[in-house]
Protein backbone atom coordinates (compact mmCIF):
# COMPACT_ATOMS: atom_id res chain seq x y z
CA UNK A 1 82.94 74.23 112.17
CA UNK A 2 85.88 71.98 113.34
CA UNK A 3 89.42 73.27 111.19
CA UNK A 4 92.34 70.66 111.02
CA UNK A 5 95.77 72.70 109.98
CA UNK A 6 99.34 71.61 111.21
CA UNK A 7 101.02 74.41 104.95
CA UNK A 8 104.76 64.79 84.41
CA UNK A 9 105.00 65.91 82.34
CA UNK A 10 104.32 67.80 78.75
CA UNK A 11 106.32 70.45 79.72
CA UNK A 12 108.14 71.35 76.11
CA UNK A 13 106.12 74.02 74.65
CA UNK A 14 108.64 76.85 74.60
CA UNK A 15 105.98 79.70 74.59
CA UNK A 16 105.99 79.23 78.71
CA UNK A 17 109.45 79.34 78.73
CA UNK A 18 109.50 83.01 77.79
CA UNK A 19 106.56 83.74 79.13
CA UNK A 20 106.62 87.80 79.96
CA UNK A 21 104.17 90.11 82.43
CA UNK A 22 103.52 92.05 79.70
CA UNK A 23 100.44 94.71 80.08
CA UNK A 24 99.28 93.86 83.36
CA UNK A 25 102.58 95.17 85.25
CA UNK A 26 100.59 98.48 85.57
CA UNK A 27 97.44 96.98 86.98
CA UNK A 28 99.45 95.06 89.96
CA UNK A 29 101.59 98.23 90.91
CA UNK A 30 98.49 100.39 90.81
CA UNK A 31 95.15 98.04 91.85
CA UNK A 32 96.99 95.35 93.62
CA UNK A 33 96.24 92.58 90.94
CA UNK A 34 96.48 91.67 87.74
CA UNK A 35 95.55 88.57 85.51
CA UNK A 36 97.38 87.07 82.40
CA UNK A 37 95.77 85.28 80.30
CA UNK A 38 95.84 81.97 79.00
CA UNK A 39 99.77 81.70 80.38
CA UNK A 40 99.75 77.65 81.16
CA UNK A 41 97.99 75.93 78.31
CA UNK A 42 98.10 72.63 76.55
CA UNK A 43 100.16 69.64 77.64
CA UNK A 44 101.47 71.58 80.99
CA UNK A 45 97.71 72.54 81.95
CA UNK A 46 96.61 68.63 81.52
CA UNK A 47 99.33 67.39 83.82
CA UNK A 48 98.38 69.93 86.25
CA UNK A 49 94.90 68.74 85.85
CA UNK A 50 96.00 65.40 85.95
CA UNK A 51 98.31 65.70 89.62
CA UNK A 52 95.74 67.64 91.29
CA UNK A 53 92.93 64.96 90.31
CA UNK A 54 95.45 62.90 91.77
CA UNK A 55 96.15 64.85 95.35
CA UNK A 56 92.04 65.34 95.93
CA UNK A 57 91.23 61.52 94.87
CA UNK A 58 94.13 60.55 97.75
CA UNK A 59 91.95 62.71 100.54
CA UNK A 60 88.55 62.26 99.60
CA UNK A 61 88.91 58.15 98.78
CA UNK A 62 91.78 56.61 99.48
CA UNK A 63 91.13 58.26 102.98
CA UNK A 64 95.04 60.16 103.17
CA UNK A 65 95.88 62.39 105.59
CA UNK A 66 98.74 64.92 106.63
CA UNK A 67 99.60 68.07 108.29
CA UNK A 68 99.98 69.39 104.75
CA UNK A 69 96.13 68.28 104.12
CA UNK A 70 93.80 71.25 105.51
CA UNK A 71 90.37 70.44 105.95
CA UNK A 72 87.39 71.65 107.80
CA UNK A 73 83.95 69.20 109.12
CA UNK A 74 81.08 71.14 109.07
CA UNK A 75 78.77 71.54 111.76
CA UNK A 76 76.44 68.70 111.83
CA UNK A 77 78.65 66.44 109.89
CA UNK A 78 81.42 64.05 110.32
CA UNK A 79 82.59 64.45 106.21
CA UNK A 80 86.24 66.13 106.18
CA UNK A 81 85.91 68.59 103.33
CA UNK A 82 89.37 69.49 101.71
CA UNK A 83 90.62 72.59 101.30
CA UNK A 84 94.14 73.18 100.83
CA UNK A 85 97.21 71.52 100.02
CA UNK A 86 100.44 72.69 101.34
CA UNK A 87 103.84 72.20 100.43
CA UNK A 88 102.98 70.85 96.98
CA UNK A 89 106.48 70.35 95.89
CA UNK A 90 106.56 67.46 98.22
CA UNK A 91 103.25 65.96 97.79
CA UNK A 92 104.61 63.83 94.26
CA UNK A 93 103.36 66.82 92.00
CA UNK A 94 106.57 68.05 89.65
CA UNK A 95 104.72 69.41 87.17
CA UNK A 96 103.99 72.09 89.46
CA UNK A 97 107.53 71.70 91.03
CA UNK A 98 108.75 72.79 87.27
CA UNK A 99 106.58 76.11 87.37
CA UNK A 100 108.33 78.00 89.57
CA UNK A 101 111.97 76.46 89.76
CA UNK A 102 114.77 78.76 88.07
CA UNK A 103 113.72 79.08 84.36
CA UNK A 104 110.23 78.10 84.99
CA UNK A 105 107.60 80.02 83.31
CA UNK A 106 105.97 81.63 87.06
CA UNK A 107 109.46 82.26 88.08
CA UNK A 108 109.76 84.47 85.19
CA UNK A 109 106.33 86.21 85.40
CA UNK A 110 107.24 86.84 89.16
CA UNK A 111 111.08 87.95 88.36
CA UNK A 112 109.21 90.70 85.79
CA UNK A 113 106.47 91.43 88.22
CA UNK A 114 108.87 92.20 91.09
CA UNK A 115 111.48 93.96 89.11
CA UNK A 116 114.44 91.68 89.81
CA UNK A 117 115.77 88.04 91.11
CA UNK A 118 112.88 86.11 92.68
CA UNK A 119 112.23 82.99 95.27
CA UNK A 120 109.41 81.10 95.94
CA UNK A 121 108.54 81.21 99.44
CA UNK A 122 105.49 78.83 99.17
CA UNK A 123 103.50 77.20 97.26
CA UNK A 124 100.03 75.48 97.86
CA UNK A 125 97.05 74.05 96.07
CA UNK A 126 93.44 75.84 96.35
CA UNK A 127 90.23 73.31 96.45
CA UNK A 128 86.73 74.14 96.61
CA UNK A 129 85.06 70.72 96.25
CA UNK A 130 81.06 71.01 94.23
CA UNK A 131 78.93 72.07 96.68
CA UNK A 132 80.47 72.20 99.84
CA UNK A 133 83.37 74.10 99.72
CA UNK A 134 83.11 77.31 102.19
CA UNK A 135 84.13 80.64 101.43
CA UNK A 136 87.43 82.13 102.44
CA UNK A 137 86.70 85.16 104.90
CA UNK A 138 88.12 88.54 104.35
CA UNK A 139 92.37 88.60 104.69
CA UNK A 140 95.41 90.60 103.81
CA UNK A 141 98.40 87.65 102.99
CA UNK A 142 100.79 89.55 104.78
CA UNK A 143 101.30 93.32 105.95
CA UNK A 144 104.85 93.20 106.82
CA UNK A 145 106.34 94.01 104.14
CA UNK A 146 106.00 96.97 101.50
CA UNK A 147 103.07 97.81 98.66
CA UNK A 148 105.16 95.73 95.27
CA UNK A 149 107.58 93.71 97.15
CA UNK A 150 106.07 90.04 97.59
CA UNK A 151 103.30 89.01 95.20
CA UNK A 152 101.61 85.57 94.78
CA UNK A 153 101.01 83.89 91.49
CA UNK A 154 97.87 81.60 90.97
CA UNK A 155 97.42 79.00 88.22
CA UNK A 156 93.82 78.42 87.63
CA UNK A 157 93.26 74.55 87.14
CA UNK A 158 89.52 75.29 86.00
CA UNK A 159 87.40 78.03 85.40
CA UNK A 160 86.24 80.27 88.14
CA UNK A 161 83.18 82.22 88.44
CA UNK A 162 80.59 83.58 90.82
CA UNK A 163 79.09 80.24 91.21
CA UNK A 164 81.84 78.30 92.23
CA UNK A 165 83.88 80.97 94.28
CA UNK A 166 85.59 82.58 92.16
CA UNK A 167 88.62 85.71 94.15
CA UNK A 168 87.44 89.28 94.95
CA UNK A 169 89.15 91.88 96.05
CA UNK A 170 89.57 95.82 97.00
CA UNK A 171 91.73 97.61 94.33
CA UNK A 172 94.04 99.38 95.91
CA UNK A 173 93.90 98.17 98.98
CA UNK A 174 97.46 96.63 99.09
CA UNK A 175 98.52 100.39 99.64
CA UNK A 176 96.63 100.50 102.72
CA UNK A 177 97.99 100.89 106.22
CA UNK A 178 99.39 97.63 107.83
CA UNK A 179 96.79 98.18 110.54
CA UNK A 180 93.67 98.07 108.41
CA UNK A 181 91.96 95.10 108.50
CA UNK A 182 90.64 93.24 105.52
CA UNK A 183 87.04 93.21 106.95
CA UNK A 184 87.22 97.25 106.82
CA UNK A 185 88.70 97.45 103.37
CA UNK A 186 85.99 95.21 102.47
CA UNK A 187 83.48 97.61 103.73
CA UNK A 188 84.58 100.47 102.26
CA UNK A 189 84.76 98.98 99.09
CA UNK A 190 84.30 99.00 96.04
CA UNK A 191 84.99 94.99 95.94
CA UNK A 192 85.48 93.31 92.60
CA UNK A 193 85.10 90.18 91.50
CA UNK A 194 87.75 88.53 89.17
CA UNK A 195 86.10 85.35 87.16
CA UNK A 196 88.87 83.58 85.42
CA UNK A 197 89.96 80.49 82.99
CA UNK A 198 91.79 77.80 83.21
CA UNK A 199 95.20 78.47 82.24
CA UNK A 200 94.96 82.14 83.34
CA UNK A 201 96.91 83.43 86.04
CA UNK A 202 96.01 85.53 88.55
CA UNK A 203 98.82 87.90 90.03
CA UNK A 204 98.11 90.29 93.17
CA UNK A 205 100.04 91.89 95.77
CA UNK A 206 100.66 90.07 99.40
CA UNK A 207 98.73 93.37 101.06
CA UNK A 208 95.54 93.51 99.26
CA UNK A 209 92.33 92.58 100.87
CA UNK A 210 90.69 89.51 99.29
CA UNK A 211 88.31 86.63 99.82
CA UNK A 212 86.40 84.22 97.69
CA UNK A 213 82.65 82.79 98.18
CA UNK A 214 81.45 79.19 98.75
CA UNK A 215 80.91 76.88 96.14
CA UNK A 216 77.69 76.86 95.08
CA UNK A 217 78.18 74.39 91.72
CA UNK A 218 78.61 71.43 91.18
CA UNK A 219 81.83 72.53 89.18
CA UNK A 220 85.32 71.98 91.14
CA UNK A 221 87.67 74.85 91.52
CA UNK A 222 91.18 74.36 91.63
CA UNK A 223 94.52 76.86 91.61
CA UNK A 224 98.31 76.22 92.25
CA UNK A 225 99.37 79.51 94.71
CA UNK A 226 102.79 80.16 94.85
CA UNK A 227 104.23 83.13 96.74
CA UNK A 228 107.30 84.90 95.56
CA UNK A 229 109.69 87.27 97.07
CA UNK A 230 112.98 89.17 96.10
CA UNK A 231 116.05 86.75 96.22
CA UNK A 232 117.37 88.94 99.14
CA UNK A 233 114.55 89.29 101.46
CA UNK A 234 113.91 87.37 104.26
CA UNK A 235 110.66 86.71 105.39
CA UNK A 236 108.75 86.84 108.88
């Protein structure tokens, strides 16, 4: 398997803009993750729908490509199969742009998650294409920094399940040495798996060991990832 990697509107409906973390603040600190449901509905979900249809169609027909674009062939074949989309606030997507900006409803949930002022470090679009899309091995985000300091948020696009890979991962694991690797955590279990729908999103801490299965449907799979990190920190 060949890998190529170089990284609207209807936003009025105030409910996101005071979106809260709620009950699940005690789930991330003490399992790693979280999930909050049904956070980016309506009008803001369709436009998200509507500029990630947009992205995929650009790689998969009109034949774009980019550094941001990460794609893998697989063995056998000479069909690029898309995976990720980096840097999305530069790929013409600012519905997304608006979700994590100052006042945005994930920069809130991540400002109440982390306990204070918040950046976004990065943010990126998930795609596991019907069929063919591979699963994502075993892997801790990052280790260097502490258990409850840098978390990302995930807006699921469509609903996730076992058959079209949806994210497991360790509980607790996030509190695990820096050393550990994720294929060890994954061993020693227990893993769960986290089916989800669109307009939930998931939460989890940098540190934890996860992974998601291939795509075994013929149902795409889509999430907008953005990492967040206290105002102050800097970042390796």
């Amino acid at each position: 398997m060949t890998r190529h990697a170089p990284r609207h509107a209807g936003t009025d409906e105030t409910p996101l803009q005071n979106a809260r973390f709620d009950g699940g603040l005690q789930g991330f600190r003490t399992d790693g993750y979280a999930v909050l449901r049904q956070r980016i509905t309506g009008n803001v979900l369709e436009a998200l729908r509507t500029e990630a249809d947009d992205l995929v169609r650009r790689f998969t027909q009109d034949g774009f490509r980019s550094d941001d674009y990460w794609y893998f062939t697989p063995s056998g074949t000479d069909a690029p199969v898309l995976y990720r989309i980096h840097n999305l606030e530069n790929q013409g997507s600012p519905t997304a742009t608006r979700l994590y900006t100052g006042g945005g409803p994930l920069h809130s949930m991540a400002a109440s998650v982390l306990g204070g002022p918040v950046r976004a470090t990065a943010c990126a679009m998930i795609v596991k294409l019907p069929r063919v899309a591979a699963s994502v091995p075993w892997h801790r985000d990052r280790t260097d920094v502490p258990p409850h300091t840098v978390c990302n948020l995930s807006v699921f696009l469509d609903d996730s399940d076992a058959d079209n890979g949806c994210l497991e991962f360790v509980p607790g694991s996030h509190l695990s040495p820096d050393d550990e690797g994720a294929g060890e955590l994954q061993a020693r279990g227990p893993v769960h798996a986290l089916p989800l729908s669109a307009g939930d999103v998931a939460v989890h801490d940098v540190r934890i060991g996860h992974a998601s299965r291939r795509n075994h449907s013929g149902r795409i799979r889509r999430s907008i990832v953005m990492e967040f990190a206290p105002a102050d920190l800097e970042l390796a």
